[in-house]
Protein backbone atom coordinates (compact mmCIF):
# COMPACT_ATOMS: atom_id res chain seq x y z
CA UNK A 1 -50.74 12.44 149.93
CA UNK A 2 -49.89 14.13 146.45
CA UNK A 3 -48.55 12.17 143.69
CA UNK A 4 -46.96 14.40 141.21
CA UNK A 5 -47.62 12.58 137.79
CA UNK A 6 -44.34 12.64 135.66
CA UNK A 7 -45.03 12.72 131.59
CA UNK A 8 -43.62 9.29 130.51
CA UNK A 9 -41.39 10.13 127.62
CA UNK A 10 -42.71 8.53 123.88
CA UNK A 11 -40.41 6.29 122.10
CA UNK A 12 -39.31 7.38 118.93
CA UNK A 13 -38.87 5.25 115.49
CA UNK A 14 -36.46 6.64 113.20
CA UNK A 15 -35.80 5.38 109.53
CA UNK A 16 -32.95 6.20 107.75
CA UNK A 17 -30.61 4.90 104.97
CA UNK A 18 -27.31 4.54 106.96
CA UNK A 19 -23.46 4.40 105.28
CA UNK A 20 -23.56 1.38 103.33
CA UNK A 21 -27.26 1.78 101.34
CA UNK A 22 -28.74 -0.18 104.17
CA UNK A 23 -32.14 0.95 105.68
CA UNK A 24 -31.97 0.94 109.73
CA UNK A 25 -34.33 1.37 112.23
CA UNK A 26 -33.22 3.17 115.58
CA UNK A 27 -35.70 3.91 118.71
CA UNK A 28 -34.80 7.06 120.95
CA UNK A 29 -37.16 8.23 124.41
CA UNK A 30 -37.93 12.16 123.95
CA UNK A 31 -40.62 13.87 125.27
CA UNK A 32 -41.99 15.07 121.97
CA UNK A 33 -41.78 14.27 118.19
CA UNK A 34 -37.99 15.26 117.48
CA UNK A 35 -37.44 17.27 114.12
CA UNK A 36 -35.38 16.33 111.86
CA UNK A 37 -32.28 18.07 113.29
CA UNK A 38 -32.89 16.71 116.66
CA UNK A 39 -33.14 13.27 114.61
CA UNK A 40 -30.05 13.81 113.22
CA UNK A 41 -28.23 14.41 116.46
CA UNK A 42 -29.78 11.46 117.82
CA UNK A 43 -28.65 9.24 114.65
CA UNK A 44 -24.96 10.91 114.78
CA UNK A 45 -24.82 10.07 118.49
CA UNK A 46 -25.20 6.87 118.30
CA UNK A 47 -23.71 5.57 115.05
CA UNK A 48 -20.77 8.48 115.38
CA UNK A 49 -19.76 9.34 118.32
CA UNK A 50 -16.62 11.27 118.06
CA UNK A 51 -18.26 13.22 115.27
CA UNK A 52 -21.01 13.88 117.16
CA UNK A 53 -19.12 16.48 119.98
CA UNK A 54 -17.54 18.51 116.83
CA UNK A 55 -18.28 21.94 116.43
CA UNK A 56 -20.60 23.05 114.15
CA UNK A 57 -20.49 26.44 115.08
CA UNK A 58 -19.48 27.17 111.27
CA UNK A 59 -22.41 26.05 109.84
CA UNK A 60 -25.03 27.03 112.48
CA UNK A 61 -26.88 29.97 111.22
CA UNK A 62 -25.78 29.76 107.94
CA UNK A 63 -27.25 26.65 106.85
CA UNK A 64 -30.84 25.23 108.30
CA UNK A 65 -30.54 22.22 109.59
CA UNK A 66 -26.65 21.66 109.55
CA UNK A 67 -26.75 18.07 110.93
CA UNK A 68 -28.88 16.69 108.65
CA UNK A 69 -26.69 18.22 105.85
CA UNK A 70 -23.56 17.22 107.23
CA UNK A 71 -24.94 13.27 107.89
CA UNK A 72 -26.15 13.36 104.37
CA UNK A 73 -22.94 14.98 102.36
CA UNK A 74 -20.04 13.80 104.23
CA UNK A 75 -21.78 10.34 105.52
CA UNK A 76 -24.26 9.06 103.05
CA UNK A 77 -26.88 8.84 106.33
CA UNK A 78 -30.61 10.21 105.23
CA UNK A 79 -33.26 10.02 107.51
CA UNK A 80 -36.39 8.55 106.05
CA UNK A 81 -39.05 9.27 108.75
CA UNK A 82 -39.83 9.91 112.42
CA UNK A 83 -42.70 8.11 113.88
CA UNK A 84 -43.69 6.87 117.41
CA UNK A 85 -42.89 3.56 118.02
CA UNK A 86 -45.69 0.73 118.11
């Protein structure tokens, strides 16, 4: 018999400062270390929702990393740091 092995997917710590000053700690599965974009999707997801299926189509390709931009000028959200989860 032939067990296919799946890759478990790593748990994910990200820091950030969210809306009101306040550091916050959120954990997210992926299958590799997320950038910071991919961070900031995750982070936008969860905390804002409705924002998060707006089109950025505007800003994509003009600006790197629009998300993080966007979480950072219009919502006072910076991410601090990505690391695995202990």
């Amino acid at each position: 018999m032939g067990f296919i092995e799946e890759a478990l997917m790593q748990t994910w710590t990200i820091t950030f400062v969210d809306d009101h000053g306040v550091q916050s700690v959120e954990q997210f599965n992926c299958d590799h270390k997320p950038s910071l974009e991919d961070a900031a999707h995750m982070i936008r997801g969860k905390l804002l929702p409705v924002a998060a299926v707006l089109d950025l189509n505007d800003l994509e390709g003009r600006k790197d990393e629009p998300t993080v931009k966007i979480l950072k000028e219009q919502n006072s959200i910076q991410i601090l740091s990505i690391s695995p989860a202990p």
